[in-house]
C-alpha atoms as a PDB file:
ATOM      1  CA  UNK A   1     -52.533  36.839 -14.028  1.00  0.00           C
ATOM      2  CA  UNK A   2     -52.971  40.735 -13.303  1.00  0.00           C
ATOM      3  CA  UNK A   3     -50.559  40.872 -10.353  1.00  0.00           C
ATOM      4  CA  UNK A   4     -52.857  42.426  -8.453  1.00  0.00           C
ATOM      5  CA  UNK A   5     -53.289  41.575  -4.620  1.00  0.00           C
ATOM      6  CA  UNK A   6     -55.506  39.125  -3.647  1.00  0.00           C
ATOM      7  CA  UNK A   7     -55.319  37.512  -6.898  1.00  0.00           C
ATOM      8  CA  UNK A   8     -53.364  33.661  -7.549  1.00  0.00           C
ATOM      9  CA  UNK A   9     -50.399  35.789  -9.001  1.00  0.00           C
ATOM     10  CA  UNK A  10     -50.411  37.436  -5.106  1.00  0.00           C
ATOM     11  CA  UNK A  11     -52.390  35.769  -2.902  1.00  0.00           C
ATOM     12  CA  UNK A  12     -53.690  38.592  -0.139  1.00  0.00           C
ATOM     13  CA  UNK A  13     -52.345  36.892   3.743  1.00  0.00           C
ATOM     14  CA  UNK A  14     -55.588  35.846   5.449  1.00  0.00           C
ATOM     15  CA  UNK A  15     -55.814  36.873   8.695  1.00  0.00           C
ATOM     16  CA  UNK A  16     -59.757  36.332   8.903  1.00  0.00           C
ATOM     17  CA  UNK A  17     -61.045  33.091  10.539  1.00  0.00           C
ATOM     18  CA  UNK A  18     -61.617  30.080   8.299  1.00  0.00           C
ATOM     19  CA  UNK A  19     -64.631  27.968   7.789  1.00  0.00           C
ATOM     20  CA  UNK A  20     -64.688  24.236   6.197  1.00  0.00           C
ATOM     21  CA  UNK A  21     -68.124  22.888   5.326  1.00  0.00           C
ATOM     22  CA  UNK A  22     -67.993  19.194   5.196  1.00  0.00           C
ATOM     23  CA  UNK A  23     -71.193  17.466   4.368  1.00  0.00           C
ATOM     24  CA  UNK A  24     -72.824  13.675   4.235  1.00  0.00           C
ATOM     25  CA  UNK A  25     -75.592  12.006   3.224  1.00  0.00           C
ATOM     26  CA  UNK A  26     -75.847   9.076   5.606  1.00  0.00           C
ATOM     27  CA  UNK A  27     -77.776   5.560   4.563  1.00  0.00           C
ATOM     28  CA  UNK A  28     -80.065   4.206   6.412  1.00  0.00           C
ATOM     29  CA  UNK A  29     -79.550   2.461   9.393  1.00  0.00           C
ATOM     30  CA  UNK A  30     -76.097   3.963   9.830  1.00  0.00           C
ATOM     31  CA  UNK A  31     -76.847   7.300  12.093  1.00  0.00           C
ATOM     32  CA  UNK A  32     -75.408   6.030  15.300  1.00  0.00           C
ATOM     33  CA  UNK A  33     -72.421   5.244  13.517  1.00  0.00           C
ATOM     34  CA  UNK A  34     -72.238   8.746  11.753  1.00  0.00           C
ATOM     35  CA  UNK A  35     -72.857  10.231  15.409  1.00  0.00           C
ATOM     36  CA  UNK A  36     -70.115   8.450  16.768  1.00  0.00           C
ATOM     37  CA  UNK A  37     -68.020   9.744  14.125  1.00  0.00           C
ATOM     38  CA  UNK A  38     -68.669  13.294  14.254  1.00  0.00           C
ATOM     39  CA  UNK A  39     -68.046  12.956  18.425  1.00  0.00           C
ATOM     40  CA  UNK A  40     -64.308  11.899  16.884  1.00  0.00           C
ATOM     41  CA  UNK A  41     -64.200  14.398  14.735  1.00  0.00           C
ATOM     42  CA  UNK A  42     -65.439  17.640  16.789  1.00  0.00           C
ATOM     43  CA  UNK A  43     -62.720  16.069  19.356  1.00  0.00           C
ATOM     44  CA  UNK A  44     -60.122  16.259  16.851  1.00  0.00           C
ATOM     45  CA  UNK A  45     -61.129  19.350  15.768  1.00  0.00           C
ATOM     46  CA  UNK A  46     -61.134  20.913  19.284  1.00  0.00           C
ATOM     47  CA  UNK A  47     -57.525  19.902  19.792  1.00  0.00           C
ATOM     48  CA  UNK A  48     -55.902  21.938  17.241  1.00  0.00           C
ATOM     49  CA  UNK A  49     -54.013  25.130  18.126  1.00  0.00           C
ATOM     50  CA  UNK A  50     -56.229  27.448  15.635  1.00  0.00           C
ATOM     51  CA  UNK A  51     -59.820  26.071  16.406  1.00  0.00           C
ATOM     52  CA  UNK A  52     -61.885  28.776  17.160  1.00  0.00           C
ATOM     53  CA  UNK A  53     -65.149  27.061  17.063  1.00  0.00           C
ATOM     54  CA  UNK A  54     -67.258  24.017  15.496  1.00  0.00           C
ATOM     55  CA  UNK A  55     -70.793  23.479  14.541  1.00  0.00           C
ATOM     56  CA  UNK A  56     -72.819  20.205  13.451  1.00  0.00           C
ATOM     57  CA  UNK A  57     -76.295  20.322  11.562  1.00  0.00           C
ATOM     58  CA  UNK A  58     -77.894  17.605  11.781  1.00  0.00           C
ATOM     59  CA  UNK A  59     -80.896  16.890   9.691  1.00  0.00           C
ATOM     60  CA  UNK A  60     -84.450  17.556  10.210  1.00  0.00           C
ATOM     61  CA  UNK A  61     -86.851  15.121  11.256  1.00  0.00           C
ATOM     62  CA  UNK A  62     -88.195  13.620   8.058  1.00  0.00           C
ATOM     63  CA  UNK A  63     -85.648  15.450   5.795  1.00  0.00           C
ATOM     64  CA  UNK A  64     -83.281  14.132   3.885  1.00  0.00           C
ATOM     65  CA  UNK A  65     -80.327  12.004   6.353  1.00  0.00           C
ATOM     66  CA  UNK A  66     -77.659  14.666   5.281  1.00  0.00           C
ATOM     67  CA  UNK A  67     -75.233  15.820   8.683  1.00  0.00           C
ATOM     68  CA  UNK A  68     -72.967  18.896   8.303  1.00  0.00           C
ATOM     69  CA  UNK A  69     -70.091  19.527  10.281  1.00  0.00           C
ATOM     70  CA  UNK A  70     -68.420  23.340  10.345  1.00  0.00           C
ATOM     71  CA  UNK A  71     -65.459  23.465  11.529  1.00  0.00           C
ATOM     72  CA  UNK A  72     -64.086  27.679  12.358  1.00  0.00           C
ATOM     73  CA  UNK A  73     -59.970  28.249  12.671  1.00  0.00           C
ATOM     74  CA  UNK A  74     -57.827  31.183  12.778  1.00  0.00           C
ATOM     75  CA  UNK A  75     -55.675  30.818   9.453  1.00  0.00           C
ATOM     76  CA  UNK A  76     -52.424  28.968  10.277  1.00  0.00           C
ATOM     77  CA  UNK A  77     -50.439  32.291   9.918  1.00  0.00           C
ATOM     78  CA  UNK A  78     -51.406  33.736  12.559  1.00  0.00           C
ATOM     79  CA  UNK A  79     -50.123  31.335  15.251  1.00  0.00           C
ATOM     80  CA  UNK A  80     -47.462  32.268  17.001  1.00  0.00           C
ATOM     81  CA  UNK A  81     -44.134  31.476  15.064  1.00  0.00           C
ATOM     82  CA  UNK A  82     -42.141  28.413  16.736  1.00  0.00           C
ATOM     83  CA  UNK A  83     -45.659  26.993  17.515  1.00  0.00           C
ATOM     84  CA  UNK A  84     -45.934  23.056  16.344  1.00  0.00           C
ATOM     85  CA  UNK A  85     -49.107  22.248  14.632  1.00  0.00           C
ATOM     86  CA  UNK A  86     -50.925  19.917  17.198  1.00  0.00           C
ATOM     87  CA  UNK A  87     -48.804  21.307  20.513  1.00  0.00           C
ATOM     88  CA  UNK A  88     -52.229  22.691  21.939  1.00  0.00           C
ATOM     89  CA  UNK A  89     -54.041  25.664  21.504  1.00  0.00           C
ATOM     90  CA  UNK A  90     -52.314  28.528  19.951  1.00  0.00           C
END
């Protein structure tokens, strides 16, 4: 590795907000379930002290049944120290 920063040999701190892209292709028949799910899920999400924000796609009308959920977080780092994960919002 170079040892430059920002590199695997030093890993730059990141202090900008993080995005996860989570995506499924949902069978037939099975889209109330899926719904149900990503109403868990966005809850879950909400509930954690770095959540900044959250969108769902969900898919056109007569496009293929894929649903994408985005969920947006400050980077763990940057809570304030002495913080628990999961104690509310940070």
């Amino acid at each position: 590795m170079s040892g430059q920063p920002g590199t695997a040999a030093d890993p730059a701190p990141v202090t900008d907000p993080v995005a996860l892209v989570l995506s499924r292709q949902v069978r037939a028949g099975h889209e109330l379930a899926c719904e149900q799910a990503l109403h868990r899920l966005a809850a879950a999400v909400r509930s954690q002290p770095a959540h900044l924000d959250i969108t769902v796609l969900r898919p056109a009308p007569g496009g293929p049944p894929i649903y994408t959920i985005v969920p947006t977080s400050r980077p763990v780092r940057t809570l304030r120290p002495g913080r628990p994960a999961g104690s509310g919002r940070g």
